[in-house]
Protein backbone atom coordinates (compact mmCIF):
# COMPACT_ATOMS: atom_id res chain seq x y z
CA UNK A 1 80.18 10.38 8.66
CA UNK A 2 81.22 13.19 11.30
CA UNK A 3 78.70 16.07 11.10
CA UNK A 4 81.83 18.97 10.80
CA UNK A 5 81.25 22.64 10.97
CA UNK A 6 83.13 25.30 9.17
CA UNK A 7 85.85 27.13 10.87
CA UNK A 8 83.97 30.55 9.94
CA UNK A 9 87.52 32.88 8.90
CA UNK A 10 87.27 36.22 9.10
CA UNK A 11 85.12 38.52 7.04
CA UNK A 12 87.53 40.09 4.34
CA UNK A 13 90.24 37.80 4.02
CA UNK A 14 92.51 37.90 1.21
CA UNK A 15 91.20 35.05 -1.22
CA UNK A 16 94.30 32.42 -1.25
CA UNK A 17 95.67 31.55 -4.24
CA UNK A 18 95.58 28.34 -5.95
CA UNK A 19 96.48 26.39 -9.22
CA UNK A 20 95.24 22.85 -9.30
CA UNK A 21 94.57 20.29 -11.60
CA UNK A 22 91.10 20.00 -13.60
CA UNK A 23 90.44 16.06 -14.28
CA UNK A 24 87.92 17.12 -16.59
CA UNK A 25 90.24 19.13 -19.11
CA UNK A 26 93.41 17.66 -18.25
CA UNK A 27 94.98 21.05 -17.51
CA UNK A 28 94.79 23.35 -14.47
CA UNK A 29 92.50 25.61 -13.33
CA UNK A 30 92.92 28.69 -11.00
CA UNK A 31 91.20 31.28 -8.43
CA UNK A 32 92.65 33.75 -10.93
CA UNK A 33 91.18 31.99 -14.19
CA UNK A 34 87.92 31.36 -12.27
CA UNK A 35 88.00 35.30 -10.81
CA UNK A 36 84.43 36.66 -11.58
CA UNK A 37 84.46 40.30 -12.89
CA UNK A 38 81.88 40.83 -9.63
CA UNK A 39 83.18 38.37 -7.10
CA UNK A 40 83.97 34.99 -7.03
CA UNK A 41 82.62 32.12 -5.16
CA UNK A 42 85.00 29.06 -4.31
CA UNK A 43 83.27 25.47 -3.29
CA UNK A 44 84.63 22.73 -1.18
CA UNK A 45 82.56 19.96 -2.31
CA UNK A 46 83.10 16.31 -3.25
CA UNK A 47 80.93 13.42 -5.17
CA UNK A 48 79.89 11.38 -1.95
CA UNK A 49 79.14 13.72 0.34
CA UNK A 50 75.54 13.09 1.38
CA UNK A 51 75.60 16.99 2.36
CA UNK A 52 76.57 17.82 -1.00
CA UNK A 53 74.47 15.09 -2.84
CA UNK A 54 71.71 16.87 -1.32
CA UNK A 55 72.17 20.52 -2.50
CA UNK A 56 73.60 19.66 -5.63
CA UNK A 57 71.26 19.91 -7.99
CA UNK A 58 69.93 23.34 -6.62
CA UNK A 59 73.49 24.06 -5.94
CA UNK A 60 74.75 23.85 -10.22
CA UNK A 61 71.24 26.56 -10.73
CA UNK A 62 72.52 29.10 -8.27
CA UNK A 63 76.16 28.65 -9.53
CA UNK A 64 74.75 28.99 -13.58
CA UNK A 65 72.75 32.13 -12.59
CA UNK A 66 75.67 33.39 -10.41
CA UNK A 67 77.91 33.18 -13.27
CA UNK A 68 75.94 34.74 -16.22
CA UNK A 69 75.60 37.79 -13.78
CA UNK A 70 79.58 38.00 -13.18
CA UNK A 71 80.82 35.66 -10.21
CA UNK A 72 82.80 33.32 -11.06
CA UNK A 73 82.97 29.57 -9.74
CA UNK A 74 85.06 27.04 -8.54
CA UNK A 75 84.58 24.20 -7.10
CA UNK A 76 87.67 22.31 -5.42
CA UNK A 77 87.75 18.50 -3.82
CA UNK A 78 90.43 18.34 -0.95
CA UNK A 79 89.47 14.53 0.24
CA UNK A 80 91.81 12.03 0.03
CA UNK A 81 91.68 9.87 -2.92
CA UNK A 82 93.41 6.68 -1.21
CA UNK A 83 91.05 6.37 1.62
CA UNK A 84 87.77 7.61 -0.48
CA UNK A 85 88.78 6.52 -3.93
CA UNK A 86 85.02 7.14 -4.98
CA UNK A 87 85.86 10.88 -4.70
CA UNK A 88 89.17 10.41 -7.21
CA UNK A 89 90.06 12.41 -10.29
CA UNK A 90 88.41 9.86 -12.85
CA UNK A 91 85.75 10.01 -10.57
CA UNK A 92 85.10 14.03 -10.49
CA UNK A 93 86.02 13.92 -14.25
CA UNK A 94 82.69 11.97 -14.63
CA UNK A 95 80.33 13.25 -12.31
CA UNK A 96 81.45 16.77 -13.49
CA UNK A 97 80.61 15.74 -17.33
CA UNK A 98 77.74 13.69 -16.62
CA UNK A 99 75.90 16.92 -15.32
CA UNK A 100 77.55 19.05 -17.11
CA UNK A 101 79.08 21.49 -14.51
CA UNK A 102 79.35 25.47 -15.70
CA UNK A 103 82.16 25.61 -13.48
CA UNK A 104 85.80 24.10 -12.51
CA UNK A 105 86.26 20.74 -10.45
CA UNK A 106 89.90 21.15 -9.66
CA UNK A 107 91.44 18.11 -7.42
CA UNK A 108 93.79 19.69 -4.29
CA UNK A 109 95.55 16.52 -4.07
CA UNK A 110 98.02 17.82 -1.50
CA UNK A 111 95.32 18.77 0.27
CA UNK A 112 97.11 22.51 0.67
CA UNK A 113 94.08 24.35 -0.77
CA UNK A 114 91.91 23.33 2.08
CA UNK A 115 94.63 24.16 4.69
CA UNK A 116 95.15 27.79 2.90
CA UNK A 117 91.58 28.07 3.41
CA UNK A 118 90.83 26.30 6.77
CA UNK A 119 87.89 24.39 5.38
CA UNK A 120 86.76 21.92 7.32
CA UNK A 121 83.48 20.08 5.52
CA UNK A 122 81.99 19.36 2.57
CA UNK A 123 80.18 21.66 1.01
CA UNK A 124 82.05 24.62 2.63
CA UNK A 125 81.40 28.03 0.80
CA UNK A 126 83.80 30.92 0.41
CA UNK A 127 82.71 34.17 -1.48
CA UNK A 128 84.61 36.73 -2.31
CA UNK A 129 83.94 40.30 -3.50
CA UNK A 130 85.59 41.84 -6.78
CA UNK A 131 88.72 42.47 -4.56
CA UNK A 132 89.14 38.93 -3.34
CA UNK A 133 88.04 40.01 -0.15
CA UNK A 134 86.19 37.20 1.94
CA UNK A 135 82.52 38.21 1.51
CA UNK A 136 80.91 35.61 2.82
CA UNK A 137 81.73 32.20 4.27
CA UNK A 138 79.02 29.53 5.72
CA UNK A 139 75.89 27.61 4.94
CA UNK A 140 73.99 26.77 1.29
CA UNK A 141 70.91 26.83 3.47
CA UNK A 142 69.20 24.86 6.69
CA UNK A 143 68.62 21.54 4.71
CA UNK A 144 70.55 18.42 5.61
CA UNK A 145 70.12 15.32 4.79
CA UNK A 146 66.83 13.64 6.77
CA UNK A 147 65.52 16.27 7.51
CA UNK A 148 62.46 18.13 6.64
CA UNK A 149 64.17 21.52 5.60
CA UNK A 150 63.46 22.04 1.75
CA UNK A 151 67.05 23.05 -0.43
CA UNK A 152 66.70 26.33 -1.47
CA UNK A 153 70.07 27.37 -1.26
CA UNK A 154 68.86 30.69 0.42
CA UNK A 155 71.92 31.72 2.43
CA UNK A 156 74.27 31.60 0.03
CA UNK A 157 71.80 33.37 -2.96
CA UNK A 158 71.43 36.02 -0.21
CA UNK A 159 74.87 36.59 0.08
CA UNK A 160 75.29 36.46 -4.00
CA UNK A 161 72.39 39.23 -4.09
CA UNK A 162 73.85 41.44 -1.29
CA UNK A 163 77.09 41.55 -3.47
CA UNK A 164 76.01 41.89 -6.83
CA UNK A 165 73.92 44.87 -5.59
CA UNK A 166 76.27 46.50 -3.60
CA UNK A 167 75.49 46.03 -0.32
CA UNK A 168 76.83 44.58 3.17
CA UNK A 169 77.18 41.39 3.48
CA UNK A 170 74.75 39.31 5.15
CA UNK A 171 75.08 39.83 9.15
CA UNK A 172 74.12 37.00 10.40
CA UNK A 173 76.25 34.06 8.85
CA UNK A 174 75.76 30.26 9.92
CA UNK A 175 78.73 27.66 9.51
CA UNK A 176 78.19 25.06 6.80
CA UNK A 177 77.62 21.76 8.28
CA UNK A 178 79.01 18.17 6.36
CA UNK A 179 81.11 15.69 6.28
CA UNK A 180 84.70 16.60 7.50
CA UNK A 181 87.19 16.79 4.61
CA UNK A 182 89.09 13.22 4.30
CA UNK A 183 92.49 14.47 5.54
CA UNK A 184 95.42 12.07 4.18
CA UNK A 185 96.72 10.71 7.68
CA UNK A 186 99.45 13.04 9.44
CA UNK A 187 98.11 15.80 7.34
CA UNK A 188 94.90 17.35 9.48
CA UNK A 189 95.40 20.95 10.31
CA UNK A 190 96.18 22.69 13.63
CA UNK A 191 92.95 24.27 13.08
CA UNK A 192 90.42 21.28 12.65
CA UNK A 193 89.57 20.49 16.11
């Protein structure tokens, strides 16, 4: 497990656009069908990820209480499913229903999601404002796993606070550290190292 940064892109980026399969429904979900009325946050996460196994129970609060106040979610798995089959469709479709996510877990099977985005780990967090303009991009909080740093998810709620209530976002931004995405071979981007 390589400890991976994010690639931090810049502050008011156009959100890319995506349309990817939802193993839970069996149809497709969308930035545009997940687009929050006051933003919208988009999640690179997975079901392995010790990162993500960490912060996810925390993680599904923030993203219920983001929601009923107008953000919408969606959370999107880019790692390959022949070298990590534990992080598959049927897989996602389970863990997804098991916990009963408020939210979309869309498989980017191509992997060009991640590329459009330039994520690099798992969890990496993109929020957007009401114009799909890159808001904020970087950590959930300090924890990580074996360490001593409670999960509070405090960056990212700060960031979801400063938008809701109109103000700048957060100044000081810290890259998300996990796993690195499981790139299918030949397929890692320029910008990954």
């Amino acid at each position: 497990m390589a400890a991976t940064p994010s690639t931090m892109v810049s502050l008011g980026t156009d959100a890319p656009r995506f349309d990817l399969e939802n193993p839970r429904t069996g149809g497709k979900d969308s930035f545009d069908s997940a687009r929050g009325e006051k933003g919208t946050l988009v999640m690179f996460i997975c079901n392995h990820c010790p990162y993500v196994v960490l912060i996810r129970e925390k993680l599904l609060e923030i993203a219920a209480e983001a929601i009923a106040q107008g953000i919408g979610v969606i959370a999107v798995n880019s790692n390959s499913e022949q070298s990590h089959p534990q992080d598959g469709p049927a897989q996602m479709k389970a863990l997804a229903e098991e916990e009963n996510w408020p939210f979309p877990f869309v498989f980017d099977r191509d992997q060009s999601v991640a590329h459009a985005y330039q994520a690099a780990c798992t969890p990496d967090f993109f929020l957007f404002d009401q114009d799909a303009k890159l808001f904020y991009r970087g950590q959930f909080d300090n924890a990580r796993p074996k360490s001593d740093e409670p999960v509070t998810g405090k960056d990212l709620q700060e960031a979801i606070d400063a938008l809701l209530n109109g103000q700048p976002a957060p100044q000081d931004q810290y890259p998300s550290l996990g796993c690195n995405i499981k790139w299918i071979p030949g397929n890692e981007p320029a910008y990954f190292g």
